[in-house]
Structure formats: C-alpha cells, structure tokens
Protein backbone atom coordinates (compact mmCIF):
# COMPACT_ATOMS: atom_id res chain seq x y z
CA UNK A 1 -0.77 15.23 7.32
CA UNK A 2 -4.56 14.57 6.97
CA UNK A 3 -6.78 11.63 6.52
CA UNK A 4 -9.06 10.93 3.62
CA UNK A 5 -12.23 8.99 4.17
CA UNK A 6 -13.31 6.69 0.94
CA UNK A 7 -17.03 4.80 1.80
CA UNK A 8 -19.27 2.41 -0.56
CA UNK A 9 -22.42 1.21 0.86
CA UNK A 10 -21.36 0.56 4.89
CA UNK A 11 -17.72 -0.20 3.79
CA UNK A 12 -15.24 2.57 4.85
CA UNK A 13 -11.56 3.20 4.62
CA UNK A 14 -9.50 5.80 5.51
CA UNK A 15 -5.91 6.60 4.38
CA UNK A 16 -3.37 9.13 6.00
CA UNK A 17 -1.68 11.40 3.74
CA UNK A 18 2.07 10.61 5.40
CA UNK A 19 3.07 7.23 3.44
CA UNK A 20 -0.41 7.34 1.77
CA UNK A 21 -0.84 4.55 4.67
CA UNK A 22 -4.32 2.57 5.35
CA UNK A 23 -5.38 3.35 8.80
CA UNK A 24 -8.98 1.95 8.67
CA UNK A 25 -10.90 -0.52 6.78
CA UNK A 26 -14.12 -1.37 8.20
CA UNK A 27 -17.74 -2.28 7.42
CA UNK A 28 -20.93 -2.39 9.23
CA UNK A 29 -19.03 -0.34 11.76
CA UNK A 30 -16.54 -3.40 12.51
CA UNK A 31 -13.01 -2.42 11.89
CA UNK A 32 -10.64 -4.96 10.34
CA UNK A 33 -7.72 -3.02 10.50
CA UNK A 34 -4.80 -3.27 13.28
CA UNK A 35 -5.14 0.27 15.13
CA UNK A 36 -1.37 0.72 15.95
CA UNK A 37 -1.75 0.60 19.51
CA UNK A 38 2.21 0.97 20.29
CA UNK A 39 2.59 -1.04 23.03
CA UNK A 40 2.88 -4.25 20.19
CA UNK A 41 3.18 -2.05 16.76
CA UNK A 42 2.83 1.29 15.65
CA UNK A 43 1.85 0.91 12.24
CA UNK A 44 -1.06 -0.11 10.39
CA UNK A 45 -0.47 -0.66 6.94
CA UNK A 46 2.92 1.07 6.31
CA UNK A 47 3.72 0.99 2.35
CA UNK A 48 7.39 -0.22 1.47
CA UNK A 49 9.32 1.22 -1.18
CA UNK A 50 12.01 1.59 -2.77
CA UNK A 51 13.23 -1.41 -0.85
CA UNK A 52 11.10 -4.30 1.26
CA UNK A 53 12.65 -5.81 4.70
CA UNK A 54 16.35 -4.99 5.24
CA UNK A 55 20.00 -4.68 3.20
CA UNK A 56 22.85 -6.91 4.16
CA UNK A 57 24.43 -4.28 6.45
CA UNK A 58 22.17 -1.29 5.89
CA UNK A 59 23.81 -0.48 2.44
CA UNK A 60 23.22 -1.91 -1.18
CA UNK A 61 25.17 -1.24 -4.43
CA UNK A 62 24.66 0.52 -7.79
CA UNK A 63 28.27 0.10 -9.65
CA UNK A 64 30.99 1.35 -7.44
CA UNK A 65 28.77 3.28 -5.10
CA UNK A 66 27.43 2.38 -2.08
CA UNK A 67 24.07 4.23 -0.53
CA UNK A 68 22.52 3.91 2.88
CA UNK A 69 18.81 2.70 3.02
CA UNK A 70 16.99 1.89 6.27
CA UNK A 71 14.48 -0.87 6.16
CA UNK A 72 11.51 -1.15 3.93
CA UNK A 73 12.49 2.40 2.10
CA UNK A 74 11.36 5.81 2.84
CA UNK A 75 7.86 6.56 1.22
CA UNK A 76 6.14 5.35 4.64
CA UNK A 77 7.67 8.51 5.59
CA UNK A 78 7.00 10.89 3.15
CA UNK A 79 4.18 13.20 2.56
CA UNK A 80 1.75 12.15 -0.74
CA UNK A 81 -0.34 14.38 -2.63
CA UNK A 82 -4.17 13.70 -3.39
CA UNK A 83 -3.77 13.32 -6.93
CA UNK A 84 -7.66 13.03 -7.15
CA UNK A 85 -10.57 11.92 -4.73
CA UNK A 86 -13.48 10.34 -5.82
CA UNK A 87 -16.31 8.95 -3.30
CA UNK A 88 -15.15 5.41 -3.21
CA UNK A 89 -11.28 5.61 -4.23
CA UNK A 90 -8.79 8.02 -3.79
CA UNK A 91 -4.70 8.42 -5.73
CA UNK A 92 -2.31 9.59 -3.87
CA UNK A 93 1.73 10.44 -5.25
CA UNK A 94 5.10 11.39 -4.29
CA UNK A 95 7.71 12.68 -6.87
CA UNK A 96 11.44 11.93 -6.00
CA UNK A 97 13.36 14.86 -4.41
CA UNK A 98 17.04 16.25 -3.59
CA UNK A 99 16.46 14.08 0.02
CA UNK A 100 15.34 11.06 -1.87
CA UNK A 101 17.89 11.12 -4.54
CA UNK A 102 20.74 11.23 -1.37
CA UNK A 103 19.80 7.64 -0.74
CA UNK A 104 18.13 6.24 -4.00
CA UNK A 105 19.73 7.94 -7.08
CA UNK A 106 16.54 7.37 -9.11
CA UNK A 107 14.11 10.18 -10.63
CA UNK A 108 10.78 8.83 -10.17
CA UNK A 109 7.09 8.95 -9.38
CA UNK A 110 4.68 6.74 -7.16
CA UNK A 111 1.20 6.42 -7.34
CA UNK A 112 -0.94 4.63 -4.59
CA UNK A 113 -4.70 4.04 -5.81
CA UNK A 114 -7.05 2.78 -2.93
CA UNK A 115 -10.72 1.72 -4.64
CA UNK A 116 -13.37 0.15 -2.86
CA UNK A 117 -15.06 -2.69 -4.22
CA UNK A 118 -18.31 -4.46 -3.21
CA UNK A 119 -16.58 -7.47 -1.37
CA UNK A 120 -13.23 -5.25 -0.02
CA UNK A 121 -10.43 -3.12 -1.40
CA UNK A 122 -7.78 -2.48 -3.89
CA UNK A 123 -5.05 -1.10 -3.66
CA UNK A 124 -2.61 -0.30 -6.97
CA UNK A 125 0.92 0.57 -7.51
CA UNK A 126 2.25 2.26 -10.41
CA UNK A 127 5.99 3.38 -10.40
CA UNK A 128 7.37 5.61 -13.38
CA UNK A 129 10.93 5.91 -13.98
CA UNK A 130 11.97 9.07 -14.49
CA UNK A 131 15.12 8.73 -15.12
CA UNK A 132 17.81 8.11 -18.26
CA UNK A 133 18.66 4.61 -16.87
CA UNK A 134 16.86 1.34 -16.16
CA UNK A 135 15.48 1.69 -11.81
CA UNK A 136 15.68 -0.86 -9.73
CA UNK A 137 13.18 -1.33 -6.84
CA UNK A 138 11.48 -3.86 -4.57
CA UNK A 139 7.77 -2.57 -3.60
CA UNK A 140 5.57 -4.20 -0.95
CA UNK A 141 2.41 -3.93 1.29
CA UNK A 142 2.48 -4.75 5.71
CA UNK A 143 -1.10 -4.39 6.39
CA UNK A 144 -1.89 -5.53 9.48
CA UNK A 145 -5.54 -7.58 10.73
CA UNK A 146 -7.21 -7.55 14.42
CA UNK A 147 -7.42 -11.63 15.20
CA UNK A 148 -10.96 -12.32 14.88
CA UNK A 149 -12.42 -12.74 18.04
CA UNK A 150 -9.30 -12.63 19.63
CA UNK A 151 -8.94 -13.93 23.12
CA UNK A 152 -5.29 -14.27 24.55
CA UNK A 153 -6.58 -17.76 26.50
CA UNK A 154 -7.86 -19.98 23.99
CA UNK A 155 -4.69 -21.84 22.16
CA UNK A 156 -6.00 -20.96 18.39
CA UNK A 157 -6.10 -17.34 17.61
CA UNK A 158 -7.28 -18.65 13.86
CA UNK A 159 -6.11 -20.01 10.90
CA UNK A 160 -4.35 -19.49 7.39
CA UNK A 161 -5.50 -21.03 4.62
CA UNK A 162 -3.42 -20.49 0.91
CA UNK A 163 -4.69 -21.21 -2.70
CA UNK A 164 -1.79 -22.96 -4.49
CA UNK A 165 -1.49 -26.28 -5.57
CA UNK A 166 1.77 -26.86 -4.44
CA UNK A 167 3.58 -27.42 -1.46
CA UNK A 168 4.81 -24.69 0.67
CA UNK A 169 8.41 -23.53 1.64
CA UNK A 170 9.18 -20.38 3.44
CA UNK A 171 12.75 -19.15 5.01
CA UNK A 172 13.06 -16.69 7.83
CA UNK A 173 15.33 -14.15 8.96
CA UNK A 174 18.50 -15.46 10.62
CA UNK A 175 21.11 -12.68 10.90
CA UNK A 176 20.73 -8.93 10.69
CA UNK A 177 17.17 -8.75 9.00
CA UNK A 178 17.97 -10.77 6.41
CA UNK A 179 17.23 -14.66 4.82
CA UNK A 180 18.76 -17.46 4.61
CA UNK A 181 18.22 -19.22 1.27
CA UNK A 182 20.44 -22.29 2.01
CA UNK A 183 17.95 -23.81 4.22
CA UNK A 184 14.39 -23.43 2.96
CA UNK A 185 11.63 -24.93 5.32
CA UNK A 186 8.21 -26.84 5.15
CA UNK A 187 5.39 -24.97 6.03
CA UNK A 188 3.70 -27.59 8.46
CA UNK A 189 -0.20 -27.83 7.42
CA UNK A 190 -2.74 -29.73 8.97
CA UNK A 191 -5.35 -32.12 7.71
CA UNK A 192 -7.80 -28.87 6.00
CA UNK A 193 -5.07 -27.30 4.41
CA UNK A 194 -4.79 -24.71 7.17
CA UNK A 195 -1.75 -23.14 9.59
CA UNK A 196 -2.91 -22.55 13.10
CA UNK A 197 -2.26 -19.26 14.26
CA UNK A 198 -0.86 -19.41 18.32
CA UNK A 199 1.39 -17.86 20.40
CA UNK A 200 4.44 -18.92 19.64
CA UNK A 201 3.41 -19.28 15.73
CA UNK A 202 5.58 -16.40 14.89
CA UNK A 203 8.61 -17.11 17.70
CA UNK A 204 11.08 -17.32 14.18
CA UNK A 205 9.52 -13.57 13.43
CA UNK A 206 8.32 -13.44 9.97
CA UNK A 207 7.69 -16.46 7.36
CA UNK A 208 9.28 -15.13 3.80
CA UNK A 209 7.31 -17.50 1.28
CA UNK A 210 8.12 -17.40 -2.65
CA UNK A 211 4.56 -16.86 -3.44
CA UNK A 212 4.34 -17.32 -7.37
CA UNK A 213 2.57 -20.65 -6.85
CA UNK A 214 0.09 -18.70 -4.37
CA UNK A 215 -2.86 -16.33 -5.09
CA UNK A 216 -4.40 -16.32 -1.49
CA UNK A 217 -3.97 -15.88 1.45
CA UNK A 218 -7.20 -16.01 3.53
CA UNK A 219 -7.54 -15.21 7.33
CA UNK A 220 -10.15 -18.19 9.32
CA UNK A 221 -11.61 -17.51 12.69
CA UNK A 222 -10.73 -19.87 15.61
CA UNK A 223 -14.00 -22.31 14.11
CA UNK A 224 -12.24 -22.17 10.63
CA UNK A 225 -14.42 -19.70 9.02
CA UNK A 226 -13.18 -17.39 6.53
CA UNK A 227 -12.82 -13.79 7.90
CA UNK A 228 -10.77 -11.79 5.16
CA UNK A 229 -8.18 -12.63 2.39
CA UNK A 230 -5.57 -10.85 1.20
CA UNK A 231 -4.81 -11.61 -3.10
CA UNK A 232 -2.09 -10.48 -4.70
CA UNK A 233 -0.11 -11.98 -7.73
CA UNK A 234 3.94 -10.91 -6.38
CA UNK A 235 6.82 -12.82 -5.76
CA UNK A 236 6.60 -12.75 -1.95
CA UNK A 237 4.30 -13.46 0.92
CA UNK A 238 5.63 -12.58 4.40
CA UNK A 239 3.22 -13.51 7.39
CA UNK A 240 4.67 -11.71 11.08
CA UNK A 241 3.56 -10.77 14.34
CA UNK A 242 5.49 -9.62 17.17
CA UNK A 243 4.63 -12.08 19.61
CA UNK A 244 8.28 -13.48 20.77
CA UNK A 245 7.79 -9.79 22.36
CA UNK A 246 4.18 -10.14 22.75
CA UNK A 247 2.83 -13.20 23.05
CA UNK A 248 -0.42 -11.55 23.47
CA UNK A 249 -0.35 -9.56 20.33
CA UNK A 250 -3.87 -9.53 19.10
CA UNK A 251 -3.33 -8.70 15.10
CA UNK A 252 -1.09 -10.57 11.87
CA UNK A 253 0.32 -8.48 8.85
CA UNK A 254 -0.11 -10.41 5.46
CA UNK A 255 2.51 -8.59 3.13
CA UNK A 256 2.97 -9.07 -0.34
CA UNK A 257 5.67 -8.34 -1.55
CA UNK A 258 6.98 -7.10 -5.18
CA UNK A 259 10.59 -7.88 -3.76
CA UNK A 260 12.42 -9.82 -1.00
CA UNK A 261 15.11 -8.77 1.89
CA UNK A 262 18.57 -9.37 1.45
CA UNK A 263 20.26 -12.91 2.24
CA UNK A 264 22.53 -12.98 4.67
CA UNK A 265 26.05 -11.72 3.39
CA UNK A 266 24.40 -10.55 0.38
CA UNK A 267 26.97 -7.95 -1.42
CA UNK A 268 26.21 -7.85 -4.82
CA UNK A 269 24.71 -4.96 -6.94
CA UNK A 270 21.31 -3.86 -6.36
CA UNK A 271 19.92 -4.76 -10.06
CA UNK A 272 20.74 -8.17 -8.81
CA UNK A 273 19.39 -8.39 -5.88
CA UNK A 274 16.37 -11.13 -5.14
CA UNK A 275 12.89 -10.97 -6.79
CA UNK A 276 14.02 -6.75 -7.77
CA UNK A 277 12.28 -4.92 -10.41
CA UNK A 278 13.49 -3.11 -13.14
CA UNK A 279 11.64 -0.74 -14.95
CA UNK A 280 13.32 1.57 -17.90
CA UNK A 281 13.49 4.95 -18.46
CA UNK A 282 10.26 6.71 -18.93
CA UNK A 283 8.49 3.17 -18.28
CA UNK A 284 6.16 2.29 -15.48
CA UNK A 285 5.59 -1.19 -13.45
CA UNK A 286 2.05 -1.61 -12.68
CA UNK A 287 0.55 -4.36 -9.57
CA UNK A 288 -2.13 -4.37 -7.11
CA UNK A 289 -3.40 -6.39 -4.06
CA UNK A 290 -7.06 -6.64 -2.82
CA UNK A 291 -8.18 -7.11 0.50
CA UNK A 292 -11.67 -9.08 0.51
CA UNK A 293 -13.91 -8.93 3.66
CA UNK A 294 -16.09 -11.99 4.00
C-alpha cells in the first residue's frame, strides 16, 4: 500500500493505493476530509463495488446459484495499480482475479480517476466487462466530511441543502441492512430549503433517497453558509453518521450511489435487483461525482 499525493494551486488530495480510497482533500492547508479516527469510523472515503449497502441475508442470485458478498463489495479491499500519475490527477485499476471470481463470477476491470479541478475534485468510474455475458453491478462513493466548525454543544452541527425541484422522500434501513420500500418518508425541510444537521439527525442510521430528481447535495455551516457540495447524477443519495453510537460524531458521509441495498426479504436474481447496472460484454459504464470546496 502507498499513498499518492495529487496538488493544483493550494488544493491537495491524497489517495491510498488499497481501495484506491481518498484519504485527504484539503486546501489552504484546511482538510475537508473525515480522518478515520476509529473511535466513530475507520474509513474515509471507502469506494463500493461490485455491490452498495447490504444483500438480503448476505447472499444474492445469478440463475440457480447463490454467492456470498459482504457489504458494499470487495474493491475497498483490494490493492489498485497506478495506471498513470499526472500532477493534478491520478488512475488507478484492479483487474478481476481467481479470489474475486469466488464471490462475483464476472471478468472485469475498474478504473478510479481522481482530477483536481479549480473549485474541488472529480472522481470517475469506468467499469469494463470482460466477460461473454451481460455484468451486473451496483457502484457507489461514502466519502466522509469534518462538520464545519464542529462543536458537540451547540444544537446545529450545519445544514443540507439539495437542488431538485421536487419534493423529497427517503426510506431507511429496517431489518438486516436493508430498505423498506413499502413505507417511503418525507424528508422534513425547513423554511430555506435546508435539513438541520443534530445529534439525533441520523438516530434511523442512514437516509436512502432516490436521487434522479437531485443534482446537489451541498454541506452549510451552522450560519447557513455553503461549505462543500457533493454532485453527482446516480440513482441514489445516502446521507449517515454514526451518532445513535456517537452522538458526538464530528463528520457526515454524502454517498452517491450507482445502486441501492437490498429490501428487506429481497430474493430475487441479482440482474433484478434495485437501481443495478448492466453493462455487456466487452462494454463499459462510465459516471463520476465532484466534490466542490466553497
């Protein structure tokens, strides 16, 4: 494992070579980037893939077989090539293999692309099937943000704002890791538009949003400023933070997601599954998410 520094102008990042993972974004010397103190989280900015959140039961299904997968896939575990460094961006890839193919019986290749920009970062996804049948995958981002400002006795720990037009519903995780799409719920906005972070904001765990309608999803500081965004155009947003553990916890992980957890007693075939991606045989699916500093 190493870590490979990418800087334009006073605007740094640094990625770890073990699931081609974020593990600093800063500028100006300020770092906006959780630090994965373990004592609330471990990771960073772990990347999830072939599979985002959890199965019904640990397993899925490709025909009559049934394969193992623990949650949000393996590549935040593997070890990624540099494909090719370049001052301010840097590729990174991982081929399937015989331990790989065990659990996902897919021949493929992933490419993770990390390119500053003037106002942030991008980061792009390109998965090529290599295989002689259509893949199936979910792929997804958990980057986690220190709370700007953060101080564990003030109420407000900041805001969310989202650009969409439309209202928004969200469902959590009831049983097992996994949704429950019978009972869709309002997300409860105030008179700006905005979701006050607190406390107990995340006592349900994570917020699973069908994000087609939503472009943006921007990070305010306790006096409602803007402080980063994360833009993506994928079918999911999840918002979490561990604080039913920690109700101290000092960071939020904006996810999008290219994919969705199971619902609960979900036992269908994996080409099926909700918001998966198929991709055929010597094809590649191509998206990206930016993280803007303000």
């Amino acid at each position: 494992m190493s870590v490979i520094e990418i800087k334009l102008g006073t605007t740094r990042a640094r990625i770890s070579t073990l699931g081609a993972e974020l593990v600093s974004l800063s500028r100006d010397g300020k770092e906006y980037l959780w630090q994965g103190d373990p004592a609330f989280w471990a990771g960073r900015s772990p990347l999830l893939f072939p599979n985002t959140g959890s199965f019904w039961n640990g397993v899925y299904r490709i025909d009559d077989r049934t394969y193992a997968m623990e949650k949000h896939g393996f590549a935040r575990t593997m070890e990624f090539s540099v494909v090719e460094q370049l001052e301010s961006s840097v590729t990174f890839a991982i081929h399937s293999d015989d331990k790989t193919l065990s659990v996902y019986p897919f021949a493929f290749f992933l490419f993770v692309t990390y390119r500053l920009h003037d106002n942030g970062l991008e980061v792009s996804w390109m998965v090529r099937n290599e295989s002689d049948c259509d893949m199936h995958f979910a792929i997804g981002a958990h980057p986690a943000f220190n709370l700007p400002s953060y101080n564990a006795e003030e109420k407000i720990h900041g805001y969310f704002s989202f650009k969409t037009e439309k209202p928004i519903e969200y469902l959590i995780p009831t049983e097992k890791g996994c949704i429950d799409d019978k009972h869709p719920r309002r997300l409860e906005l105030d008179s700006d538009g905005m979701m006050a972070i607190t406390a107990d904001t995340f006592d349900i765990d994570t917020y699973v949003i069908e994000s087609s309608d939503i472009s943006r999803c921007t990070l305010l500081t306790p006096e409602r400023k803007p402080y980063l965004a994360v833009e993506f155009d994928m079918a999911v947003l999840s918002l979490w933070a561990p604080t039913a553990e920690h109700p101290d916890c000092p960071f939020v992980a904006i996810e999008p997601w290219a994919g969705s957890c199971d619902t609960v007693g979900y036992e269908g075939q994996l080409s099926e599954r909700r918001h998966i991606n198929h991709v055929g045989p010597g094809e590649a699916f191509h998206t990206a998410y930016r993280i803007i500093l303000f």
